[in-house]
C-alpha atoms as a PDB file:
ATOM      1  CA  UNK A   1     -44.904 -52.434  12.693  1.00  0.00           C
ATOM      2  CA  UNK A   2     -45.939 -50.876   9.301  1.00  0.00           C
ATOM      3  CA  UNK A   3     -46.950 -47.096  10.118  1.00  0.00           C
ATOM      4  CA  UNK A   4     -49.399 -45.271   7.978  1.00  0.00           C
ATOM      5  CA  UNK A   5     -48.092 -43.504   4.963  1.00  0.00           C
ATOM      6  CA  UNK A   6     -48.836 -40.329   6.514  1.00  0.00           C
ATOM      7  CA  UNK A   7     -47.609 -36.558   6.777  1.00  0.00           C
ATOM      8  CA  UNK A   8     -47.967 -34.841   9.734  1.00  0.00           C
ATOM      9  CA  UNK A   9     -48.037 -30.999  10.173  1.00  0.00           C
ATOM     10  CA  UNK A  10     -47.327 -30.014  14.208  1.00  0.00           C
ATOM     11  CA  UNK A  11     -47.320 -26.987  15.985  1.00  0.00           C
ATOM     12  CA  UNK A  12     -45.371 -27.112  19.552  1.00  0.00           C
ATOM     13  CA  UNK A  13     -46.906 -24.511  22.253  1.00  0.00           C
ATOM     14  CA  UNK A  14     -44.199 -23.510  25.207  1.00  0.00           C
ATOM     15  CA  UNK A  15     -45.524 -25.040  27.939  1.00  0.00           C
ATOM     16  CA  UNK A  16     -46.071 -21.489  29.662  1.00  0.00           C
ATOM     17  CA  UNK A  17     -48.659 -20.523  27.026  1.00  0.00           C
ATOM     18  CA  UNK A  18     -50.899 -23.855  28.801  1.00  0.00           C
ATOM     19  CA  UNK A  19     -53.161 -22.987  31.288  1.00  0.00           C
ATOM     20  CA  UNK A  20     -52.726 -24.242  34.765  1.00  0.00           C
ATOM     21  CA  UNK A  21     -53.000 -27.624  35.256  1.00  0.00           C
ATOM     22  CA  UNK A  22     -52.085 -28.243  32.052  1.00  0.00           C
ATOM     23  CA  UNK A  23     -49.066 -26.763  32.236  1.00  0.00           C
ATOM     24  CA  UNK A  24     -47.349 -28.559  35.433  1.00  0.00           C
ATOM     25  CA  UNK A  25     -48.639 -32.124  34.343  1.00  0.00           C
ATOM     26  CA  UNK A  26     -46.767 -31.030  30.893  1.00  0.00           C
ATOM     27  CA  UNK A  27     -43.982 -30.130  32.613  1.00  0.00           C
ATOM     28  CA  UNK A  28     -43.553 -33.374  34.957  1.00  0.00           C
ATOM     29  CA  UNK A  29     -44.651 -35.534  31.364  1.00  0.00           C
ATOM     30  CA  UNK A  30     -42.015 -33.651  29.527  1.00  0.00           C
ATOM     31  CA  UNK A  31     -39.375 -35.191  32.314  1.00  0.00           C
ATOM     32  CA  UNK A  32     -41.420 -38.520  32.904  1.00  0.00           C
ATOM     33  CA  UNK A  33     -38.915 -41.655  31.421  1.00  0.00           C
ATOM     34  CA  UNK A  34     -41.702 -43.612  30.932  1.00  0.00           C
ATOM     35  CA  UNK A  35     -43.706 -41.591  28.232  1.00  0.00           C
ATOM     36  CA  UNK A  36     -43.029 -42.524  24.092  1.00  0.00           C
ATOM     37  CA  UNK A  37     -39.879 -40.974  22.840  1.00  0.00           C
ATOM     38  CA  UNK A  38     -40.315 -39.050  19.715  1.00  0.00           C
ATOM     39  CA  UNK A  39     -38.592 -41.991  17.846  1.00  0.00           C
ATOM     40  CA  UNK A  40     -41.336 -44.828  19.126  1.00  0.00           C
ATOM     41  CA  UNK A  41     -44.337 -42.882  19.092  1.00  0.00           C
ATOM     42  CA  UNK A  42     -45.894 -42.902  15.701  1.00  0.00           C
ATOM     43  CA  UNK A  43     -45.746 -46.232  16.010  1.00  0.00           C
ATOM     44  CA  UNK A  44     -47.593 -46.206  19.431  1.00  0.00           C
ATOM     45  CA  UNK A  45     -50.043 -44.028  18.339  1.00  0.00           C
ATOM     46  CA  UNK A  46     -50.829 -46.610  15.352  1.00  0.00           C
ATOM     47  CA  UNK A  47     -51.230 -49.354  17.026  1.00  0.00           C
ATOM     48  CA  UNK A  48     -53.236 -47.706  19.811  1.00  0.00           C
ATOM     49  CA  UNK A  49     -55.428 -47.082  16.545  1.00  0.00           C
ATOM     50  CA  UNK A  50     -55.420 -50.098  15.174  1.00  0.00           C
ATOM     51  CA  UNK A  51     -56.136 -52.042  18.765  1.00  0.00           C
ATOM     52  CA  UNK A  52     -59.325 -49.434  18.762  1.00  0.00           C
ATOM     53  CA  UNK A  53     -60.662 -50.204  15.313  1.00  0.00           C
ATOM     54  CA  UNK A  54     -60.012 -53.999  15.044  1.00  0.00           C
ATOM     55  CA  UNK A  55     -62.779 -54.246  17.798  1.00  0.00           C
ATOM     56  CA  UNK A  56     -65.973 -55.593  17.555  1.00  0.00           C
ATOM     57  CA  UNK A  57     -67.811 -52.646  17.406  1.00  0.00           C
ATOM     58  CA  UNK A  58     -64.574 -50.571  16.382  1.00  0.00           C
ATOM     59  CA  UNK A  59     -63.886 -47.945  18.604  1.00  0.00           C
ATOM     60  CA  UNK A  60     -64.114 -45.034  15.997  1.00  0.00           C
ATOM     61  CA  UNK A  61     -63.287 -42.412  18.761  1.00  0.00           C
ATOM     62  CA  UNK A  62     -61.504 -43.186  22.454  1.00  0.00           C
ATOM     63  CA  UNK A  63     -63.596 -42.755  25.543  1.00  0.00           C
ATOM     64  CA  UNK A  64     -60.780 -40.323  27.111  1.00  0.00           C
ATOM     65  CA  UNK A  65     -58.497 -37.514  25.312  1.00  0.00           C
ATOM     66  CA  UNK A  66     -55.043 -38.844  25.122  1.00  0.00           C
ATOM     67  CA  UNK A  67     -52.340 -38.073  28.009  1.00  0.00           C
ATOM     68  CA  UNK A  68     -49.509 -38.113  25.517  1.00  0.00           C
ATOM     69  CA  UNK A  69     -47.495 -35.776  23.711  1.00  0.00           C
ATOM     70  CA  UNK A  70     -44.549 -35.286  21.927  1.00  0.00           C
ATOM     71  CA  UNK A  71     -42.001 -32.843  22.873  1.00  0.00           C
ATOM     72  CA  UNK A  72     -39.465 -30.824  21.721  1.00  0.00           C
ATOM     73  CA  UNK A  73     -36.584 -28.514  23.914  1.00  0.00           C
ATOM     74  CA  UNK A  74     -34.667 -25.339  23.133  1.00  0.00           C
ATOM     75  CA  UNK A  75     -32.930 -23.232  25.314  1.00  0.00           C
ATOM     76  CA  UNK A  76     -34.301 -24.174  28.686  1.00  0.00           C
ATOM     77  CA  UNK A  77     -37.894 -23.374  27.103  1.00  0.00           C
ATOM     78  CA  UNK A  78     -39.902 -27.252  27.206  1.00  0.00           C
ATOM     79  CA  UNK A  79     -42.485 -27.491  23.669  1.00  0.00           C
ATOM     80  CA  UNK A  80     -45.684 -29.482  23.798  1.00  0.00           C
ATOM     81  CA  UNK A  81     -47.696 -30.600  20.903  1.00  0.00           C
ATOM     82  CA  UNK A  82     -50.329 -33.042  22.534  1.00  0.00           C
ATOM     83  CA  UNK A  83     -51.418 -35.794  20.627  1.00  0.00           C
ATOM     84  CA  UNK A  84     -55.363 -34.717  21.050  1.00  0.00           C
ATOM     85  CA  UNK A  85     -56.314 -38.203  19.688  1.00  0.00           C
ATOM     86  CA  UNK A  86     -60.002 -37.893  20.682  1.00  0.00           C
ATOM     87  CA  UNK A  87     -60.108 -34.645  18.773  1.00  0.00           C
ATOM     88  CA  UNK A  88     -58.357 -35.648  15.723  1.00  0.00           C
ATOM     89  CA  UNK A  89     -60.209 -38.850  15.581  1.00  0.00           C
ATOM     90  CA  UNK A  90     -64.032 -37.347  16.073  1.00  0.00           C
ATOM     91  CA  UNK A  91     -62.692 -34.598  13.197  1.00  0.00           C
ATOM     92  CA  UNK A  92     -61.534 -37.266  10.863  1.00  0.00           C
ATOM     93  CA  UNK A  93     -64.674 -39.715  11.310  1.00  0.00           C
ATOM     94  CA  UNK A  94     -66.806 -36.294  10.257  1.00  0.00           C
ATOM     95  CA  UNK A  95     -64.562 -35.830   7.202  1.00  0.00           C
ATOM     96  CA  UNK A  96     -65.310 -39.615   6.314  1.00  0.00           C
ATOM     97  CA  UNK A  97     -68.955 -39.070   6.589  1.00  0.00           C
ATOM     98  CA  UNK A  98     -68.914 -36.067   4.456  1.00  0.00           C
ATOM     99  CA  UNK A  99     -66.755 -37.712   1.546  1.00  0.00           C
ATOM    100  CA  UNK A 100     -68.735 -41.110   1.210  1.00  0.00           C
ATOM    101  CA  UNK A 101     -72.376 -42.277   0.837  1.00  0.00           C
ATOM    102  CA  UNK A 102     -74.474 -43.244   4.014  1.00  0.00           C
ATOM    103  CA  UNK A 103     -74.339 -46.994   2.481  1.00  0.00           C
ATOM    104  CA  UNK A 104     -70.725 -46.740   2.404  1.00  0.00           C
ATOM    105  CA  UNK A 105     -69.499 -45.385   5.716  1.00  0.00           C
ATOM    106  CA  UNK A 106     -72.370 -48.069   7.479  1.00  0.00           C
ATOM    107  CA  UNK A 107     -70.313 -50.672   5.776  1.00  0.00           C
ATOM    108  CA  UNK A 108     -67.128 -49.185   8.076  1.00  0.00           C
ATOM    109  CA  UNK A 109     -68.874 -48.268  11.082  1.00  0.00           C
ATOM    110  CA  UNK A 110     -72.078 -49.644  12.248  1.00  0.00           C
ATOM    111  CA  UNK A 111     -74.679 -46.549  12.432  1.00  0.00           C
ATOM    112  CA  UNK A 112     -75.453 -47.081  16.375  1.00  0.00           C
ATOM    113  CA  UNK A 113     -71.850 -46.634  16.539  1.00  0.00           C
ATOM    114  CA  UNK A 114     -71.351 -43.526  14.287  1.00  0.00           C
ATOM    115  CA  UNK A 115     -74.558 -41.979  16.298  1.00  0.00           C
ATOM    116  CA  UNK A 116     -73.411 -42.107  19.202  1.00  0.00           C
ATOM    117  CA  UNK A 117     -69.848 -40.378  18.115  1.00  0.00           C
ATOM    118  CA  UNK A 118     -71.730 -37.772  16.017  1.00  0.00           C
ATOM    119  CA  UNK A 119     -74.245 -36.763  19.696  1.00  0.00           C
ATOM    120  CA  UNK A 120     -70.831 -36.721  21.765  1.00  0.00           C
ATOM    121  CA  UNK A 121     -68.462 -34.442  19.392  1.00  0.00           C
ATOM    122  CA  UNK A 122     -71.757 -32.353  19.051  1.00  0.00           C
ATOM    123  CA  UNK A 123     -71.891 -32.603  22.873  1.00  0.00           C
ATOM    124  CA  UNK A 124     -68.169 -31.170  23.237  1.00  0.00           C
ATOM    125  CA  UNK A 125     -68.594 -28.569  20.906  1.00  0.00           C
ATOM    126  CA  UNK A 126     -71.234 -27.377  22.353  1.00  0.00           C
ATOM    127  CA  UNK A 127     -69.234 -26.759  25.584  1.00  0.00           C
ATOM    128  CA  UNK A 128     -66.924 -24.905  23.515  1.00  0.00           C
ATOM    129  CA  UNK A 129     -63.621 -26.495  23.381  1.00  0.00           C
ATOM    130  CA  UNK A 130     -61.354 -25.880  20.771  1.00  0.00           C
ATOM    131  CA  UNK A 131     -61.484 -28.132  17.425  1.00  0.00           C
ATOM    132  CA  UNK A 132     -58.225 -26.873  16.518  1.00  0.00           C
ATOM    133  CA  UNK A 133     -56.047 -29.660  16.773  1.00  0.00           C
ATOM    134  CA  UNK A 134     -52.140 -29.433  17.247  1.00  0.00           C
ATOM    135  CA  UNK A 135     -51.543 -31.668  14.497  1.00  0.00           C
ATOM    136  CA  UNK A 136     -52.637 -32.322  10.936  1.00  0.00           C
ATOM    137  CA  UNK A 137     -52.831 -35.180   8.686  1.00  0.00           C
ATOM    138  CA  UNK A 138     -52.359 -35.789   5.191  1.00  0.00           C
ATOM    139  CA  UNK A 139     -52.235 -39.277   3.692  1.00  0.00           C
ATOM    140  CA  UNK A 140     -50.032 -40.958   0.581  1.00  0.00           C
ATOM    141  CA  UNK A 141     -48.755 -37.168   0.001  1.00  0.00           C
ATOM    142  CA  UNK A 142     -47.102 -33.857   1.643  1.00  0.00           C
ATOM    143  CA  UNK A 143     -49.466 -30.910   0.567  1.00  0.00           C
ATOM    144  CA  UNK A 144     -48.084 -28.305  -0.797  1.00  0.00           C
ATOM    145  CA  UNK A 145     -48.981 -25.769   0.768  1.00  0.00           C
ATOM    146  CA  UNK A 146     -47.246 -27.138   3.359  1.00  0.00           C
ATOM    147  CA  UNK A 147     -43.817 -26.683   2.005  1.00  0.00           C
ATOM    148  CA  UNK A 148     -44.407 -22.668   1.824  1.00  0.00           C
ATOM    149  CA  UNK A 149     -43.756 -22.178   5.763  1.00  0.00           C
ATOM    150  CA  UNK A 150     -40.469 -23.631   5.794  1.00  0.00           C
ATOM    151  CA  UNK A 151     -36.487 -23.449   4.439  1.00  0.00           C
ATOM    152  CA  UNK A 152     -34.262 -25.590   2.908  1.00  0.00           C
ATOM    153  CA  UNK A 153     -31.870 -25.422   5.885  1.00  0.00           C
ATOM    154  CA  UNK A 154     -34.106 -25.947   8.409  1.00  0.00           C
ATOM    155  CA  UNK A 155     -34.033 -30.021   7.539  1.00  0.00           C
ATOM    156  CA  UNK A 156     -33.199 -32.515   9.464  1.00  0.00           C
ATOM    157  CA  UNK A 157     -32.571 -36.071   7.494  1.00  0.00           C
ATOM    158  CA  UNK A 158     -31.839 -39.742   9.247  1.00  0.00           C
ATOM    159  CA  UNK A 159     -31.882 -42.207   7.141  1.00  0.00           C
ATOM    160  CA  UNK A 160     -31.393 -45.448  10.147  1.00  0.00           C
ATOM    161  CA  UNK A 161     -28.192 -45.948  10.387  1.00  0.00           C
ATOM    162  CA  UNK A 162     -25.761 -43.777  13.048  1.00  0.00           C
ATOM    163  CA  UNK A 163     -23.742 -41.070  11.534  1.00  0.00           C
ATOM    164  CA  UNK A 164     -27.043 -40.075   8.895  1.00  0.00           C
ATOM    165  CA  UNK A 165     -28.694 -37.756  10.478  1.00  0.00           C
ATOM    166  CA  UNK A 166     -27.600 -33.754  10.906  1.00  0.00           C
ATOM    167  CA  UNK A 167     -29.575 -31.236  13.750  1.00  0.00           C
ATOM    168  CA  UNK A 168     -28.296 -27.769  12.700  1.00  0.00           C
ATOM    169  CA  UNK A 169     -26.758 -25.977  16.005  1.00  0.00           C
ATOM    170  CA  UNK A 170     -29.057 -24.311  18.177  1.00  0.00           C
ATOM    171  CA  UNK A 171     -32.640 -25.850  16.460  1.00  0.00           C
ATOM    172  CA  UNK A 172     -34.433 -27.100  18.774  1.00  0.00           C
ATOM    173  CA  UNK A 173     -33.693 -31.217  19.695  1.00  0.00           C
ATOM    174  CA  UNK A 174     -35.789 -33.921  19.950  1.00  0.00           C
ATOM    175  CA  UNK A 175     -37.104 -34.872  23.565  1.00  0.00           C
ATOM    176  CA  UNK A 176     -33.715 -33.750  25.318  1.00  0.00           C
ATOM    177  CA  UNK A 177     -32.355 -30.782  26.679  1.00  0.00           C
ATOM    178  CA  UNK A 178     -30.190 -29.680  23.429  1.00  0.00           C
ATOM    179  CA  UNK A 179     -27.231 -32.458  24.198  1.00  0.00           C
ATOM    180  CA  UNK A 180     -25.978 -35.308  21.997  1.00  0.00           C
ATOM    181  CA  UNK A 181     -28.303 -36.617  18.946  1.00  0.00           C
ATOM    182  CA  UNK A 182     -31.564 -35.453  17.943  1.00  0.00           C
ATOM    183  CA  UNK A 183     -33.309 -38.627  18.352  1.00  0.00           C
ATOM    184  CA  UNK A 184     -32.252 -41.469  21.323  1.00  0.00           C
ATOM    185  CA  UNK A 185     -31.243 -43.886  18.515  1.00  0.00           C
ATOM    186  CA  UNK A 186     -31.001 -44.084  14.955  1.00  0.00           C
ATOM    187  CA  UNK A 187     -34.400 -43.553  12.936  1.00  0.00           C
ATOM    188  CA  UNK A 188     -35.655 -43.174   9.354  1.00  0.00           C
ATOM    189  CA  UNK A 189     -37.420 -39.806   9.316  1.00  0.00           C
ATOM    190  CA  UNK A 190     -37.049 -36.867   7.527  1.00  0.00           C
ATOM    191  CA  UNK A 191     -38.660 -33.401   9.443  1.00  0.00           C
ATOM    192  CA  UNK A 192     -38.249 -29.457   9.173  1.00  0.00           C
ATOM    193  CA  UNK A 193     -38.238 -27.327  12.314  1.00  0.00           C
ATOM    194  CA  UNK A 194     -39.338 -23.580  12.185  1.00  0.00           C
ATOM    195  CA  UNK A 195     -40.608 -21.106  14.538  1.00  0.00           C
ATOM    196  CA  UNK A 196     -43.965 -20.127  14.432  1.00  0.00           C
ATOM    197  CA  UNK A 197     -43.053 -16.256  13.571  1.00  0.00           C
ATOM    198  CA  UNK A 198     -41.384 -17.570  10.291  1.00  0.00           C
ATOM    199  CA  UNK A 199     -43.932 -19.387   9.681  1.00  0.00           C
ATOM    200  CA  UNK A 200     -46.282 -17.417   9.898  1.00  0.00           C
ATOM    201  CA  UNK A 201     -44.209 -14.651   7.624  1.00  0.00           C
ATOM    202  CA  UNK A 202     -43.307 -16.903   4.806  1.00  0.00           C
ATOM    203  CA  UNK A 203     -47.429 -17.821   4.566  1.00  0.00           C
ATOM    204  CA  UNK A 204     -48.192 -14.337   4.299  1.00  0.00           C
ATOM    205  CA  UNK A 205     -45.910 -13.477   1.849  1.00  0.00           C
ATOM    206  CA  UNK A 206     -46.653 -15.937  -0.272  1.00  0.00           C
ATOM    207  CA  UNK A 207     -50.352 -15.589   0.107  1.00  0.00           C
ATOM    208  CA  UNK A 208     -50.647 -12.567  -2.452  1.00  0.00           C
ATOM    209  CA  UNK A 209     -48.080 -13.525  -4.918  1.00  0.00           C
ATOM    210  CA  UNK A 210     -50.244 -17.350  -5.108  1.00  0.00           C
ATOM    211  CA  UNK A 211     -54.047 -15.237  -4.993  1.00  0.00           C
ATOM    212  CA  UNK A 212     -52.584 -13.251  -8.220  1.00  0.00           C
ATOM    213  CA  UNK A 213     -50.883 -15.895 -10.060  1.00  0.00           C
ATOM    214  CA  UNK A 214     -53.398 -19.131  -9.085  1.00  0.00           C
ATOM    215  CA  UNK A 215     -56.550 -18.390  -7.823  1.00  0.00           C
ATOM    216  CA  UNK A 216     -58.430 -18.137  -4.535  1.00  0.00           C
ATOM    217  CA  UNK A 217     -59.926 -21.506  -4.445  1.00  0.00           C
ATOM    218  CA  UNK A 218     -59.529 -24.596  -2.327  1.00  0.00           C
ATOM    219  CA  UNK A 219     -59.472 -26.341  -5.847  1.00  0.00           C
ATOM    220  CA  UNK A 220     -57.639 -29.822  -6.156  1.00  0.00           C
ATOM    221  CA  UNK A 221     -55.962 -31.350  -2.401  1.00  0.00           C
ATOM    222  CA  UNK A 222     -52.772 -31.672  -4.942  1.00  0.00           C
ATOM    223  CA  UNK A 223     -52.559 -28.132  -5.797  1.00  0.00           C
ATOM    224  CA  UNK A 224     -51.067 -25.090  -4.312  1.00  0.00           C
ATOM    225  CA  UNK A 225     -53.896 -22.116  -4.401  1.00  0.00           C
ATOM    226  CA  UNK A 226     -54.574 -19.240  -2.286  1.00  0.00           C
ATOM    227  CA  UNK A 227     -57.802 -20.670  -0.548  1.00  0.00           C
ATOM    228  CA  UNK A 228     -55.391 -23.735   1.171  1.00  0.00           C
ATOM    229  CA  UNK A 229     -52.802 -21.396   1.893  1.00  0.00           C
ATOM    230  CA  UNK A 230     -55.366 -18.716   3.843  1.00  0.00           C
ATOM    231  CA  UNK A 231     -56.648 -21.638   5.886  1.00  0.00           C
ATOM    232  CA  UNK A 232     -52.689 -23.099   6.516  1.00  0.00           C
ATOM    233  CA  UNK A 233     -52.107 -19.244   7.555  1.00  0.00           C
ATOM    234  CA  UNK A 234     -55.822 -19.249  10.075  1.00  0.00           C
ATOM    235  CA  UNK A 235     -54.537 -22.654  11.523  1.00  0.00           C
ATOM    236  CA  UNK A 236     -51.000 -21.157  11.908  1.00  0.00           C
ATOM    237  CA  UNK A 237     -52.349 -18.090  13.928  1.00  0.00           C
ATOM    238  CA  UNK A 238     -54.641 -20.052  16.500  1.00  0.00           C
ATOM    239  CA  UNK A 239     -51.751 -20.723  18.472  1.00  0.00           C
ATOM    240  CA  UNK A 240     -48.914 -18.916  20.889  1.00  0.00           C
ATOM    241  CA  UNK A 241     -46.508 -16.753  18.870  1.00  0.00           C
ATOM    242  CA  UNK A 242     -43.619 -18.092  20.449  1.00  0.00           C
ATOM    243  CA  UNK A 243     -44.531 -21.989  19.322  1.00  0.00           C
ATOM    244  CA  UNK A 244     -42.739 -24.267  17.162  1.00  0.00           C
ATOM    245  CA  UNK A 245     -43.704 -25.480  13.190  1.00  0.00           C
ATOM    246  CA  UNK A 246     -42.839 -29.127  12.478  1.00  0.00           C
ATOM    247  CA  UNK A 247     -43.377 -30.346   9.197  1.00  0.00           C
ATOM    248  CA  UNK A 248     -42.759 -34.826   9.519  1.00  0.00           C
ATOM    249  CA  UNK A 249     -42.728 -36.904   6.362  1.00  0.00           C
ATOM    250  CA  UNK A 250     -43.979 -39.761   8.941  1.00  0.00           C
ATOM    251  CA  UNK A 251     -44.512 -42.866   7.298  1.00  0.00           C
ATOM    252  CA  UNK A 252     -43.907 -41.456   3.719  1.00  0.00           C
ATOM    253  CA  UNK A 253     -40.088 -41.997   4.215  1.00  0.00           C
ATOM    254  CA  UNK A 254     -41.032 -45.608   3.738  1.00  0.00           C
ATOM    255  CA  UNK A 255     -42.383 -45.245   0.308  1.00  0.00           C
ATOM    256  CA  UNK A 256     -38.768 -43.504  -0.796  1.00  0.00           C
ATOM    257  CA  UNK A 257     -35.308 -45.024  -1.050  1.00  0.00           C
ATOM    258  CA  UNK A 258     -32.146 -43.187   0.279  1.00  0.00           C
ATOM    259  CA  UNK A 259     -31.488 -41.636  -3.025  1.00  0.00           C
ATOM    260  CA  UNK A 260     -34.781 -40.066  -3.284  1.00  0.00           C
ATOM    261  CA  UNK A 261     -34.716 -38.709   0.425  1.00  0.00           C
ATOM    262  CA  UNK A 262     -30.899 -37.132   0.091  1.00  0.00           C
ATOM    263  CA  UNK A 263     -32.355 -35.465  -3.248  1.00  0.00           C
ATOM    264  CA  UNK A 264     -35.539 -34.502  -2.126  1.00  0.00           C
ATOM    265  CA  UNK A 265     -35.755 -30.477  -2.597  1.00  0.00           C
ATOM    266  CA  UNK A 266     -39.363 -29.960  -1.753  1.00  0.00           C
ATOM    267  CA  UNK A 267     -39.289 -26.997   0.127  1.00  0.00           C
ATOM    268  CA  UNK A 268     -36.340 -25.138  -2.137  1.00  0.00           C
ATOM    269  CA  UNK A 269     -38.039 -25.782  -4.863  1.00  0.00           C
ATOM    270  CA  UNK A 270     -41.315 -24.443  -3.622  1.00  0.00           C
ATOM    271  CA  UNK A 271     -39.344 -21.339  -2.293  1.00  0.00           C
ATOM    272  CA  UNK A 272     -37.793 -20.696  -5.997  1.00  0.00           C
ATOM    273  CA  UNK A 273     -41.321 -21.615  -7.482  1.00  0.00           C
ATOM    274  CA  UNK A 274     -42.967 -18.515  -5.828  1.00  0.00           C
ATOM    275  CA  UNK A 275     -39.967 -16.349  -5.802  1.00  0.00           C
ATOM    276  CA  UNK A 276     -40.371 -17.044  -9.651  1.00  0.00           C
ATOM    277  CA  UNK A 277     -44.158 -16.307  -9.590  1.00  0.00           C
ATOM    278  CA  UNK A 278     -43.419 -12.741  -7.757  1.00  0.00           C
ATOM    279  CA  UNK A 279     -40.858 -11.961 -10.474  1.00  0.00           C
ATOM    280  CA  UNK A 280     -43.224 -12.967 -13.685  1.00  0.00           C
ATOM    281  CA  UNK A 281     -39.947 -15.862 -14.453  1.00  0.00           C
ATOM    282  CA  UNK A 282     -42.998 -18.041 -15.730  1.00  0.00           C
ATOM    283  CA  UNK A 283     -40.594 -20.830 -16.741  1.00  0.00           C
ATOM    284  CA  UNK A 284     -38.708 -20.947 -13.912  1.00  0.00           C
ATOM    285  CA  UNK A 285     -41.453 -21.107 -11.605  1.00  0.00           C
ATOM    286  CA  UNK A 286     -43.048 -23.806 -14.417  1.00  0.00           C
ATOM    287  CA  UNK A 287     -39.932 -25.828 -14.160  1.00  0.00           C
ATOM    288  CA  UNK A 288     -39.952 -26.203  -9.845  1.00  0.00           C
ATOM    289  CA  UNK A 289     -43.938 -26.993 -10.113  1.00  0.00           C
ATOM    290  CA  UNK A 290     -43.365 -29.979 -12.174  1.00  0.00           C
ATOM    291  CA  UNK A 291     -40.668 -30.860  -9.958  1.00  0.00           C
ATOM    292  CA  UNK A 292     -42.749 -30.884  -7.381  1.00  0.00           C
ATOM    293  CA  UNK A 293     -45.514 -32.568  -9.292  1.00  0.00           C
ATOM    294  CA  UNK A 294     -43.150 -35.347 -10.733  1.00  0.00           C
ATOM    295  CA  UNK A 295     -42.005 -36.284  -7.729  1.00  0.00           C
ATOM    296  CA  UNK A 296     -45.414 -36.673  -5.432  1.00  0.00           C
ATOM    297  CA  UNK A 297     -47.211 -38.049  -7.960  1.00  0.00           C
ATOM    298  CA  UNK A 298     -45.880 -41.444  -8.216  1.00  0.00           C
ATOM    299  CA  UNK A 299     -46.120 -41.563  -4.586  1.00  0.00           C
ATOM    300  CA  UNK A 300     -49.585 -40.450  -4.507  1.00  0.00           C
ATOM    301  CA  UNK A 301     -50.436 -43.416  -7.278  1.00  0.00           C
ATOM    302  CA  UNK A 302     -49.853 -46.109  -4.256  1.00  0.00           C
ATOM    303  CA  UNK A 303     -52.594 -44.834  -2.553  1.00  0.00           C
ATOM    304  CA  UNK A 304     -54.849 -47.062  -6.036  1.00  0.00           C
ATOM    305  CA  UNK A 305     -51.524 -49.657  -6.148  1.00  0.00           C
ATOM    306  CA  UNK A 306     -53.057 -53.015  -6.592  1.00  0.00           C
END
């Protein structure tokens, strides 16, 4: 199966910071054998997706919130990040109706269809559940800003074949209790694991130095400016102090051979970029930007490839 050439932003919650019965039915999930191992389940969640919108009508949003999650273990504490598929999906169908023409987004999605998505997400939000997801999305590149809440050394690179991949000692593994490999069997991925209070720190700091030196706007989805980075930092604080920061290159890994993955410097060279912006070293911090510019933007050029 061919994933999406996606990024994926995740925060993990400890389990304890889920209300009852959420937390015991995370618990027994987080122990169940039969639920989708971290390795298998981008794939399952794509082609639960693609099963939905091959349909006839396409099912632009599930009837039911998804049961699944993927989970993470340090110490003896258990980390959730449910995959909140109804939520994502009703927030990513409103994004598509806000970025195209009426005409166009018919074409996709007949308009009994979209109406009757648009009256239930107004339904639940009316009942006031959250709309912050635990996961983010961003297609054909890695934003930015989301480089700034993470270190070099907090990598983790597989590249598929045994012996690849590295899990520095004590970060938190993948789906087991801390024992043996990150992943049950070999996988092409490359991810960085933080904690949510270093997250949360490097965002902050970087917030002033980026407002001073680039602006406050949203600007250009390419760009790093002050405006992204204050809604990566909101995001950040909606959930428990004590969670976990995953940034996934997801399906990107498959746009990038071995050589590029072993030399990509993303985060390091966003790290020296600001550290260069606090300390006015305009052509050092001119020198990581490009960097970081060369190497998305022939990635982001697919997204038009013929």
């Amino acid at each position: 199966m061919v994933l999406p050439y996606a990024a994926y932003l995740r925060v993990y919650e400890p389990v304890t910071a889920f209300p009852e019965p959420a937390r015991t039915l995370w618990t027994v999930y987080a122990d169940s054998r039969r639920r989708p191992r971290r390795i298998h389940a981008l794939g399952v969640e794509h082609r639960d997706a693609a099963l939905r919108m091959t349909g006839s009508p396409p099912e632009v949003v599930p009837e039911r919130e998804s049961r699944d999650a993927y989970v993470r273990r340090l110490d003896d504490m258990i980390y959730v990040c449910p995959w909140e598929t109804r939520l994502r999906s009703w927030l990513a169908f409103e994004r598509f109706r806000n970025e195209h023409a009426e005409g166009v987004a018919a074409a996709f999605v007949p308009p009994p269809v979209a109406e009757r998505v648009t009256n239930d997400f107004e339904q639940w939000k009316r009942a006031g559940r959250s709309l912050r997801p635990h996961i983010l999305t961003s297609t054909w590149h890695v934003p930015l800003d989301w480089f700034v809440p993470f270190a070099r050394d907090e990598r983790c690179l597989m590249l598929g074949t045994p012996g690849t991949g590295y899990r520095k000692a004590g970060e938190a593994s993948e789906d087991q209790g801390g024992h043996g490999p990150a992943t049950a069997a070999p996988a092409r991925t490359l991810i960085y694991v933080t904690s949510m209070g270093e997250a949360r720190r490097r965002v902050s700091a970087a917030l002033p130095i980026v407002r001073e030196n680039l602006g406050d706007g949203t600007g250009d989805v390419y760009l790093l400016s002050a405006g992204r980075l204050e809604t990566l930092g909101r995001w950040l604080g909606g959930f428990h102090p004590l969670s976990l920061v995953e940034l996934d290159y997801g399906g990107l890994v498959h746009l990038l051979d071995d050589r590029t993955l072993r030399a990509d410097e993303s985060v390091g060279e966003m790290a020296v970029a600001l550290a260069g912006l606090e300390r006015g070293e305009a052509e050092l911090t001119v020198a990581m930007y490009k960097r970081l510019l060369a190497r998305w933007r022939p990635v982001r050029a697919l997204e038009t490839a013929n």
